[in-house]
ModelCIF file with pLDDT and N, C-alpha, C, O atoms, coordinates in Angstrom:
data_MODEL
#
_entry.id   MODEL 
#
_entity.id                         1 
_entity.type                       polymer 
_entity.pdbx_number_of_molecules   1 
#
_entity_poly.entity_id                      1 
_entity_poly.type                           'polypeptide(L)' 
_entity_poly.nstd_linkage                   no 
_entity_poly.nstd_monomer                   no 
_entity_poly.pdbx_seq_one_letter_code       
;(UNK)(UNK)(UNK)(UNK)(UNK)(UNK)(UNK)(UNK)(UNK)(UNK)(UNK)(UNK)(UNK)(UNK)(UNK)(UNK)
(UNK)(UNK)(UNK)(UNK)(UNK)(UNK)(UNK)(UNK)(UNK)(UNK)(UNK)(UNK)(UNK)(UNK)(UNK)(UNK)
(UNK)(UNK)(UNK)(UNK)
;
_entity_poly.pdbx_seq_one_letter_code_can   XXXXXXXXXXXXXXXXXXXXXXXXXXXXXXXXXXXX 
_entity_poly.pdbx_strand_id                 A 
#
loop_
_entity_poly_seq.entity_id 
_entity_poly_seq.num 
_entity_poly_seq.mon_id 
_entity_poly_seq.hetero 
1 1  UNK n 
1 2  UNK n 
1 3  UNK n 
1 4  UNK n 
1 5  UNK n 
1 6  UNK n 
1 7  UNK n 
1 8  UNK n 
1 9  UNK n 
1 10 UNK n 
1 11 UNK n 
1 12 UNK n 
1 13 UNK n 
1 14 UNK n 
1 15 UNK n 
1 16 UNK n 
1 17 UNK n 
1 18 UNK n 
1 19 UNK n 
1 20 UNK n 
1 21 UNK n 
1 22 UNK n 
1 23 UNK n 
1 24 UNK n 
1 25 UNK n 
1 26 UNK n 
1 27 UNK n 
1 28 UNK n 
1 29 UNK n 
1 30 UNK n 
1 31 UNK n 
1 32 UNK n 
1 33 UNK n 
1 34 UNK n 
1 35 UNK n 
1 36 UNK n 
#
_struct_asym.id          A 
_struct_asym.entity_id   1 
#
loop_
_ma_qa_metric.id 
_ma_qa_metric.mode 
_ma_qa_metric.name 
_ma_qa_metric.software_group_id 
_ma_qa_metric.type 
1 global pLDDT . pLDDT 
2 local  pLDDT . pLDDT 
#
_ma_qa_metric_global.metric_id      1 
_ma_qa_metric_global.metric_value   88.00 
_ma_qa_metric_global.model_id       1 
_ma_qa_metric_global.ordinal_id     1 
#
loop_
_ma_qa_metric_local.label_asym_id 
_ma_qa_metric_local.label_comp_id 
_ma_qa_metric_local.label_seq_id 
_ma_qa_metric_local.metric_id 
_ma_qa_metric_local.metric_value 
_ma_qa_metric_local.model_id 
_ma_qa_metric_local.ordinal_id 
A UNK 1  2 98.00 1 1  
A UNK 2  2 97.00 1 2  
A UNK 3  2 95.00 1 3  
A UNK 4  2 92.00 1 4  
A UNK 5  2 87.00 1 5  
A UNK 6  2 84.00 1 6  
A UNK 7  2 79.00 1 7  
A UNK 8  2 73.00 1 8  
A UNK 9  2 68.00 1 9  
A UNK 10 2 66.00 1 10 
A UNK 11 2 70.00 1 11 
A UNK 12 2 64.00 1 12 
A UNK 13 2 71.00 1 13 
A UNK 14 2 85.00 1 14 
A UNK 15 2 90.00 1 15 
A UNK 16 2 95.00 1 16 
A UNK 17 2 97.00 1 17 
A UNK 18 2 98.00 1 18 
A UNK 19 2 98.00 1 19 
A UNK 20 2 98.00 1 20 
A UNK 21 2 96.00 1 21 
A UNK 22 2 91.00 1 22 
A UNK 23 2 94.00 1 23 
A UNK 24 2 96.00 1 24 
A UNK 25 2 96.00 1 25 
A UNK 26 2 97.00 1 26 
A UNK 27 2 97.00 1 27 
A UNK 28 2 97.00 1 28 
A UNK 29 2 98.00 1 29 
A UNK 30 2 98.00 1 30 
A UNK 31 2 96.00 1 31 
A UNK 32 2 92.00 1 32 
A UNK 33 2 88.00 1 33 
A UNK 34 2 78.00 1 34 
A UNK 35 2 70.00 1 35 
A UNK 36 2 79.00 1 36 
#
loop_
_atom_site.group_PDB 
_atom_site.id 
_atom_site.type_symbol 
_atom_site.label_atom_id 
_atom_site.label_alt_id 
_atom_site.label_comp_id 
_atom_site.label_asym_id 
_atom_site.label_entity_id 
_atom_site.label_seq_id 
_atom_site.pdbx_PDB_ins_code 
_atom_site.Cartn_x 
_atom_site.Cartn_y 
_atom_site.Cartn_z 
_atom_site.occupancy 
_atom_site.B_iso_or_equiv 
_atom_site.pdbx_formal_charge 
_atom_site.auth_seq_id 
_atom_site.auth_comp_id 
_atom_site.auth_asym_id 
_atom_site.auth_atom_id 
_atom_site.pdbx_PDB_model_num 
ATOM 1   N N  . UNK A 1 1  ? -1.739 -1.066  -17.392 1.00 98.00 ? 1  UNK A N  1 
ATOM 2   C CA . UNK A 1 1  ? -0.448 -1.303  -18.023 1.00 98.00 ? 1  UNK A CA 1 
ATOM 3   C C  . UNK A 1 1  ? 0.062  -2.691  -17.652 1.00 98.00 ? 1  UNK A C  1 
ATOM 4   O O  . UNK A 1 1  ? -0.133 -3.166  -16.534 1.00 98.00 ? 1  UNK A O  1 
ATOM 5   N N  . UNK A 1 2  ? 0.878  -3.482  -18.852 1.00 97.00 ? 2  UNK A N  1 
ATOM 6   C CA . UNK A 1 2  ? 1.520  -4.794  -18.496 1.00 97.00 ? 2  UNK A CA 1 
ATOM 7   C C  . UNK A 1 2  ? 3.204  -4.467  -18.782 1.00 97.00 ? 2  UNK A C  1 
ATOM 8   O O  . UNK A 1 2  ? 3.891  -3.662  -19.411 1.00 97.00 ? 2  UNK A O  1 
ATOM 9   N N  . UNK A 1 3  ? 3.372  -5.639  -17.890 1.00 95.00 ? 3  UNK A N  1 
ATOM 10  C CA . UNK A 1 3  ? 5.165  -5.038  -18.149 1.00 95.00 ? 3  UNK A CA 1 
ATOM 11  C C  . UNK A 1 3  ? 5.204  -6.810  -18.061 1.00 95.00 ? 3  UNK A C  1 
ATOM 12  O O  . UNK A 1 3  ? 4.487  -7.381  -17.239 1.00 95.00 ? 3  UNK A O  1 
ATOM 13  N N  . UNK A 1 4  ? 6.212  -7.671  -19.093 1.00 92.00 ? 4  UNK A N  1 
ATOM 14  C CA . UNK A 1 4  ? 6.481  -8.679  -19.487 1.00 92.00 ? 4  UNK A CA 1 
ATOM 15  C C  . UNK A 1 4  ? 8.214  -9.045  -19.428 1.00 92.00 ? 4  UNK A C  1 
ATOM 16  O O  . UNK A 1 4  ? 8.967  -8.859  -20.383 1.00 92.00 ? 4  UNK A O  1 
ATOM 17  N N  . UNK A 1 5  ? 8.565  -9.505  -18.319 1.00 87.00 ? 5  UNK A N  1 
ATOM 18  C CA . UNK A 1 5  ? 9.889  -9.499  -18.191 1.00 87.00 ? 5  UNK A CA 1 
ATOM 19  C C  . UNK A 1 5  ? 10.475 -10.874 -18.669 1.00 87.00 ? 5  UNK A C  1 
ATOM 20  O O  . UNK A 1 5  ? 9.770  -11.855 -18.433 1.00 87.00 ? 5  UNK A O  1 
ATOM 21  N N  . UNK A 1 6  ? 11.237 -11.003 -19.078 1.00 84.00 ? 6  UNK A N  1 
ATOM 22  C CA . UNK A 1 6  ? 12.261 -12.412 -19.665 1.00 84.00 ? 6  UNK A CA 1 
ATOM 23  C C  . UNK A 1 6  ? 13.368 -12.502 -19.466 1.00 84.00 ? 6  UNK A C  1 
ATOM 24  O O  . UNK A 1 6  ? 14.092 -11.523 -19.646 1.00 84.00 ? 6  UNK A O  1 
ATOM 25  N N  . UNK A 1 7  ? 13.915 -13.803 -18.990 1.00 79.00 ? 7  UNK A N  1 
ATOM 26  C CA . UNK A 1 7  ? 15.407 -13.637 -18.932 1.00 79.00 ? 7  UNK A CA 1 
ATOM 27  C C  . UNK A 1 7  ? 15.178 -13.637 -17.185 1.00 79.00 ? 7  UNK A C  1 
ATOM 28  O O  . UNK A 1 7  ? 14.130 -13.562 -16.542 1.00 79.00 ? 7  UNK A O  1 
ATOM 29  N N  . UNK A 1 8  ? 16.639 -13.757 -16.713 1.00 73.00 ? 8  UNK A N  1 
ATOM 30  C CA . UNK A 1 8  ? 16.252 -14.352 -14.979 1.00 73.00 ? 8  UNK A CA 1 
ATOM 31  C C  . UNK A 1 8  ? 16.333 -12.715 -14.329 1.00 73.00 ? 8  UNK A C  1 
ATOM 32  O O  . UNK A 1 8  ? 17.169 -11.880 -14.674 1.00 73.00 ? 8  UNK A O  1 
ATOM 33  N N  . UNK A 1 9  ? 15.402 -12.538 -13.460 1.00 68.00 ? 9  UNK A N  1 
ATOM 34  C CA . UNK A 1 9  ? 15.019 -11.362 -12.769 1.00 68.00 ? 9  UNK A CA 1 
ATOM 35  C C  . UNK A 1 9  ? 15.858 -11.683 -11.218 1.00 68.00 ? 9  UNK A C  1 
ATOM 36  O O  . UNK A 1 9  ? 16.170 -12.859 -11.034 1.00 68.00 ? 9  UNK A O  1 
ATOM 37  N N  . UNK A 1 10 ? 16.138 -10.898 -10.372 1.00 66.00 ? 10 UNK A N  1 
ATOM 38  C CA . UNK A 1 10 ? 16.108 -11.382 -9.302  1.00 66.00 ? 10 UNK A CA 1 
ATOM 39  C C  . UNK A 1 10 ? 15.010 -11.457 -8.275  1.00 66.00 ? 10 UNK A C  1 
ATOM 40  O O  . UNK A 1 10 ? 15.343 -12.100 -7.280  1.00 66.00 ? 10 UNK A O  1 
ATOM 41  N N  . UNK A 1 11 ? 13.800 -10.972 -8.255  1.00 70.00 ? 11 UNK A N  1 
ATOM 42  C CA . UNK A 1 11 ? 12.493 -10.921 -8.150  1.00 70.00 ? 11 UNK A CA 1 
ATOM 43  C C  . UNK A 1 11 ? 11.196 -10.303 -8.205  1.00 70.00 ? 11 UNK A C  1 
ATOM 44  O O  . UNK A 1 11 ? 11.017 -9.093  -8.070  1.00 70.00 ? 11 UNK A O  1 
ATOM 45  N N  . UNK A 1 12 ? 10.222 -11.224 -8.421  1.00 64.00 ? 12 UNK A N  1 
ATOM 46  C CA . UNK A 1 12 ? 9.422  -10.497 -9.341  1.00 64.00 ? 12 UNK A CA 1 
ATOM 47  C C  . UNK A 1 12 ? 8.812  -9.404  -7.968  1.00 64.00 ? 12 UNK A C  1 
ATOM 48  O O  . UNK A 1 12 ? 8.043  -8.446  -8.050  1.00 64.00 ? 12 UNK A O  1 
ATOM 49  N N  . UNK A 1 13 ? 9.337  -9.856  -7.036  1.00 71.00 ? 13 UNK A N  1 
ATOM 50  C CA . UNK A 1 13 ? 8.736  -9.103  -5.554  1.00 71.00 ? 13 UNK A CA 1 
ATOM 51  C C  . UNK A 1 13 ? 9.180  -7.851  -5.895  1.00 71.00 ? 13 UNK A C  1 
ATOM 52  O O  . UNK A 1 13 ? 8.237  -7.082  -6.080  1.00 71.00 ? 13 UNK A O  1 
ATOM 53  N N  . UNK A 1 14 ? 10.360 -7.313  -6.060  1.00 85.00 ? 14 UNK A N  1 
ATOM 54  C CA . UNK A 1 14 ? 11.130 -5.786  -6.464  1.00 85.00 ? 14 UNK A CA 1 
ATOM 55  C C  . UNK A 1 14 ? 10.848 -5.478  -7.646  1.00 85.00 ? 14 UNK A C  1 
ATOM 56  O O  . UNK A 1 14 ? 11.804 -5.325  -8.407  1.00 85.00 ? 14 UNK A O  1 
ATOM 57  N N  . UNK A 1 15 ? 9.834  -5.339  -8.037  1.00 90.00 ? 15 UNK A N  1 
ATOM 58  C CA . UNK A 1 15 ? 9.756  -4.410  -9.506  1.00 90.00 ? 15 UNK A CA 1 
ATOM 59  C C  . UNK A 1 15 ? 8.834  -2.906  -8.767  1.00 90.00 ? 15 UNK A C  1 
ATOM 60  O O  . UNK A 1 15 ? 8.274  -2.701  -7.690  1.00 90.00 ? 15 UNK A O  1 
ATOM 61  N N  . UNK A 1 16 ? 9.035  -2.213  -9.833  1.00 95.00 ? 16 UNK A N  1 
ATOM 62  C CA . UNK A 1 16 ? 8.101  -1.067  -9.645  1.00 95.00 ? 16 UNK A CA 1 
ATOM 63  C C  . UNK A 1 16 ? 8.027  -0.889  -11.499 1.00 95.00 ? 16 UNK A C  1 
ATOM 64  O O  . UNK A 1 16 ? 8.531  -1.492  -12.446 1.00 95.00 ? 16 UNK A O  1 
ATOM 65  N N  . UNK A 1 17 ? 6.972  0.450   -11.307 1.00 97.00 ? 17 UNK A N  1 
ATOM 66  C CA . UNK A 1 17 ? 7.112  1.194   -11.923 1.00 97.00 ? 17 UNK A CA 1 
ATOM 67  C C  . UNK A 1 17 ? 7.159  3.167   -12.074 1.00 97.00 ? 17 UNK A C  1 
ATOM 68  O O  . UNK A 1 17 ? 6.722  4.094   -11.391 1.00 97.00 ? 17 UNK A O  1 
ATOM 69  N N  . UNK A 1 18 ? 7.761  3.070   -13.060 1.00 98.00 ? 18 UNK A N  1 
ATOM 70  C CA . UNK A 1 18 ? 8.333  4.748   -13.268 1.00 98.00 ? 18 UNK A CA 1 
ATOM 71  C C  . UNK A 1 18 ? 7.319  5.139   -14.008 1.00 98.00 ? 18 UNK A C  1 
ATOM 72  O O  . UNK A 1 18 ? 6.277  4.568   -14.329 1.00 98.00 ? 18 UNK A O  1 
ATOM 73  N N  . UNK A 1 19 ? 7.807  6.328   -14.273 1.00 98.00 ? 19 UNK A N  1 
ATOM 74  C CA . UNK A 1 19 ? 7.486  7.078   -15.372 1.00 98.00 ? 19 UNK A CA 1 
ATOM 75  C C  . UNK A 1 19 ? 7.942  8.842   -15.868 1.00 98.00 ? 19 UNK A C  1 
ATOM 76  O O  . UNK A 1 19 ? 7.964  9.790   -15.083 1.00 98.00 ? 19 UNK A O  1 
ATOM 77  N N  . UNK A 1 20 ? 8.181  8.890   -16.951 1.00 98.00 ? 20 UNK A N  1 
ATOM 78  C CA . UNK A 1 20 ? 9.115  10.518  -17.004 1.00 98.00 ? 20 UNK A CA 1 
ATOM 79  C C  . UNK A 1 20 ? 8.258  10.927  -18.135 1.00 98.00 ? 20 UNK A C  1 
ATOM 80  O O  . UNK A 1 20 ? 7.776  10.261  -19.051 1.00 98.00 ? 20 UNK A O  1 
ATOM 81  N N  . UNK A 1 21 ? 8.159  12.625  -17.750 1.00 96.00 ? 21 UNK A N  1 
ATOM 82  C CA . UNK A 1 21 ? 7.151  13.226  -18.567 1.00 96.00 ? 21 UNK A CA 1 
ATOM 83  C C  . UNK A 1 21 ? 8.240  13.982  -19.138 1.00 96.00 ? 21 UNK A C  1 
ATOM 84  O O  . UNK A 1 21 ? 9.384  13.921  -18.688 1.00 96.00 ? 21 UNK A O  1 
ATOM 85  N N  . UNK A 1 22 ? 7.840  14.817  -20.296 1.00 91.00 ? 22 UNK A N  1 
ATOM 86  C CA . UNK A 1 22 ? 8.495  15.600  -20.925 1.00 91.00 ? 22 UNK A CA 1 
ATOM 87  C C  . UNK A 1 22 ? 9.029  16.957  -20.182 1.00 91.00 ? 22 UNK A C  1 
ATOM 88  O O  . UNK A 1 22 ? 8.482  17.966  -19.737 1.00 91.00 ? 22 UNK A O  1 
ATOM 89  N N  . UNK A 1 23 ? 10.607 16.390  -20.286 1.00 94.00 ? 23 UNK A N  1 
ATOM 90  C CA . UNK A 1 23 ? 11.157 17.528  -19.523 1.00 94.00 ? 23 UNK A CA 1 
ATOM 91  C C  . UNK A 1 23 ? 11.527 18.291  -18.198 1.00 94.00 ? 23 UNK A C  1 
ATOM 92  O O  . UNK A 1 23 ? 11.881 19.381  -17.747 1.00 94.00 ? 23 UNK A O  1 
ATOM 93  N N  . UNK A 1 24 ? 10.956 15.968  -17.618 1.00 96.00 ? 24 UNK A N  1 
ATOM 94  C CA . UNK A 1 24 ? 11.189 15.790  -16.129 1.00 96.00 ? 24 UNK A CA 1 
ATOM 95  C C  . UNK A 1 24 ? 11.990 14.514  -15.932 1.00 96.00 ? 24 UNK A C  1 
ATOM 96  O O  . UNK A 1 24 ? 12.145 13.586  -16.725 1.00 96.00 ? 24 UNK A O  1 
ATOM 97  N N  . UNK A 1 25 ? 12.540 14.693  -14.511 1.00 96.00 ? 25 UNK A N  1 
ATOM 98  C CA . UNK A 1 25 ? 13.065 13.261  -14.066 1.00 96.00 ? 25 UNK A CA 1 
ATOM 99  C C  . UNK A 1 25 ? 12.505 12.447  -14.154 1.00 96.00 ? 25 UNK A C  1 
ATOM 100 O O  . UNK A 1 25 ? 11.384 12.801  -14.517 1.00 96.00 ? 25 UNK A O  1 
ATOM 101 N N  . UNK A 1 26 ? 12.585 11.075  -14.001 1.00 97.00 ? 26 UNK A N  1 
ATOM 102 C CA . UNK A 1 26 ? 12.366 9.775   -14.188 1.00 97.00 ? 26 UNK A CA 1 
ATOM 103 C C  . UNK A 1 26 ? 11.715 9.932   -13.084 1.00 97.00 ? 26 UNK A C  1 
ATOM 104 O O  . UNK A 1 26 ? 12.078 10.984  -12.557 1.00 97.00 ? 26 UNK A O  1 
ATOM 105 N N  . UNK A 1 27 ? 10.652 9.203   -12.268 1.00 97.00 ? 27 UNK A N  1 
ATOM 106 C CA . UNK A 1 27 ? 10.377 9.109   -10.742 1.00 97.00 ? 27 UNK A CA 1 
ATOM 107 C C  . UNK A 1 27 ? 9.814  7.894   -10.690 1.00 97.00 ? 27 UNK A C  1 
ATOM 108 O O  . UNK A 1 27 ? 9.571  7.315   -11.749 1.00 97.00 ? 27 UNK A O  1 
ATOM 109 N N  . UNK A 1 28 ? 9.545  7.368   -9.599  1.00 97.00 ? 28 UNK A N  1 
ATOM 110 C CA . UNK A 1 28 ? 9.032  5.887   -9.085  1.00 97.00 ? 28 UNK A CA 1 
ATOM 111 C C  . UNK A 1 28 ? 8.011  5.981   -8.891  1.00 97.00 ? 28 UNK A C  1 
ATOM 112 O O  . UNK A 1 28 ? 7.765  6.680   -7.907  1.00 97.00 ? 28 UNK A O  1 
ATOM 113 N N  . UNK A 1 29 ? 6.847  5.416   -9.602  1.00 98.00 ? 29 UNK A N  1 
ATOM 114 C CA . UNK A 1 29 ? 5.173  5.795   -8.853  1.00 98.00 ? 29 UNK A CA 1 
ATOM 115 C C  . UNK A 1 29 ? 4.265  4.814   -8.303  1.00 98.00 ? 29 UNK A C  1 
ATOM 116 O O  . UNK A 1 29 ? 3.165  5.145   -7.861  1.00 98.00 ? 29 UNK A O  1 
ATOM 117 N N  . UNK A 1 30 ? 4.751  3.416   -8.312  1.00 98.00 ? 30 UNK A N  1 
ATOM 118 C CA . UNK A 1 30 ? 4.647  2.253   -7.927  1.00 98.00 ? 30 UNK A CA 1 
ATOM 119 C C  . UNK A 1 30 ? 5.077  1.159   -7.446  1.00 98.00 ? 30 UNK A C  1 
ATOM 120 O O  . UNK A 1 30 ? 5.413  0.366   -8.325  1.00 98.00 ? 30 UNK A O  1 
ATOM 121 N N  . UNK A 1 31 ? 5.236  0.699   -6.121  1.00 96.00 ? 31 UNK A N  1 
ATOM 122 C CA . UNK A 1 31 ? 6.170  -0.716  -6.214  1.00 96.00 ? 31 UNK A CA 1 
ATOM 123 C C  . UNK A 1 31 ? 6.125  -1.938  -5.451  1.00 96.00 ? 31 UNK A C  1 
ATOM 124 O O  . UNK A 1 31 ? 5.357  -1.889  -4.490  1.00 96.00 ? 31 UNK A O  1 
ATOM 125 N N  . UNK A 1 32 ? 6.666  -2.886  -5.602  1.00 92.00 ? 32 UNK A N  1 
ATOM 126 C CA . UNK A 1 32 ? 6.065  -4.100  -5.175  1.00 92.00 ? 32 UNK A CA 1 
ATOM 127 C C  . UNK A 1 32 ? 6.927  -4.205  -4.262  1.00 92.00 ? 32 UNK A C  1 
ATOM 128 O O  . UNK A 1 32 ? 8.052  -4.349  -4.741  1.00 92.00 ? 32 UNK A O  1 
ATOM 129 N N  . UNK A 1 33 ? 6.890  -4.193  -2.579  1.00 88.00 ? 33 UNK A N  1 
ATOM 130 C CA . UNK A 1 33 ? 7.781  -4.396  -1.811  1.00 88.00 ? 33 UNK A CA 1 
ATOM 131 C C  . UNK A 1 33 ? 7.793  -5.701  -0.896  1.00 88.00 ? 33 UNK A C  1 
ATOM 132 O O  . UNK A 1 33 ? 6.991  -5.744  0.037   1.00 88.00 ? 33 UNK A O  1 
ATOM 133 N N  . UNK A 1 34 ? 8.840  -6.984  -1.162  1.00 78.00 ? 34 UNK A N  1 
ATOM 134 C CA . UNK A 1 34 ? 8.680  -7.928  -0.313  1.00 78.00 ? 34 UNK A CA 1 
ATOM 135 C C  . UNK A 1 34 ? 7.397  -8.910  -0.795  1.00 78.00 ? 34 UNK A C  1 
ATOM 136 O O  . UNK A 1 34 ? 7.224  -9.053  -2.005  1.00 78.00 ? 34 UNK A O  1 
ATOM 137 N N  . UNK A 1 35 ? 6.562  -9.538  0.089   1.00 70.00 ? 35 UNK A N  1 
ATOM 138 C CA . UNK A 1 35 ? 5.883  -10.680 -0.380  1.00 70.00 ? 35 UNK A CA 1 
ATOM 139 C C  . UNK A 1 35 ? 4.539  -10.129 -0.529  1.00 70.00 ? 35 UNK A C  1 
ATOM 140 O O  . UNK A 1 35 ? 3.760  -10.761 -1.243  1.00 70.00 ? 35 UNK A O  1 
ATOM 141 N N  . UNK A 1 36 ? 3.999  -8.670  0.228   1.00 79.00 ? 36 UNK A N  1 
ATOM 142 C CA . UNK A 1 36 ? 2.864  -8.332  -0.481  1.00 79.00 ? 36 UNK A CA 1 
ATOM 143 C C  . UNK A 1 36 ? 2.933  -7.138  -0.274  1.00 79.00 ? 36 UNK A C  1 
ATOM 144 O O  . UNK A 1 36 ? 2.082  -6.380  -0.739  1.00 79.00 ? 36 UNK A O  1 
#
């Protein structure tokens, strides 16, 4: 998966990613913490 962000982020260090299945919460299943 690619995720393409635009516009000013505050860093690209704090992104993650989610994901919500049908008929569930949203949850966090990935993330970029700090410088590595």
């Amino acid at each position: 998966l690619s995720c393409a962000a635009s516009g000013t982020i505050f860093s690209i260090n704090t992104m993650a990613w989610y994901r919500q299945a049908p008929g569930k919460q949203r949850e966090q299943v990935a993330a970029l913490i700090g410088g590595h």
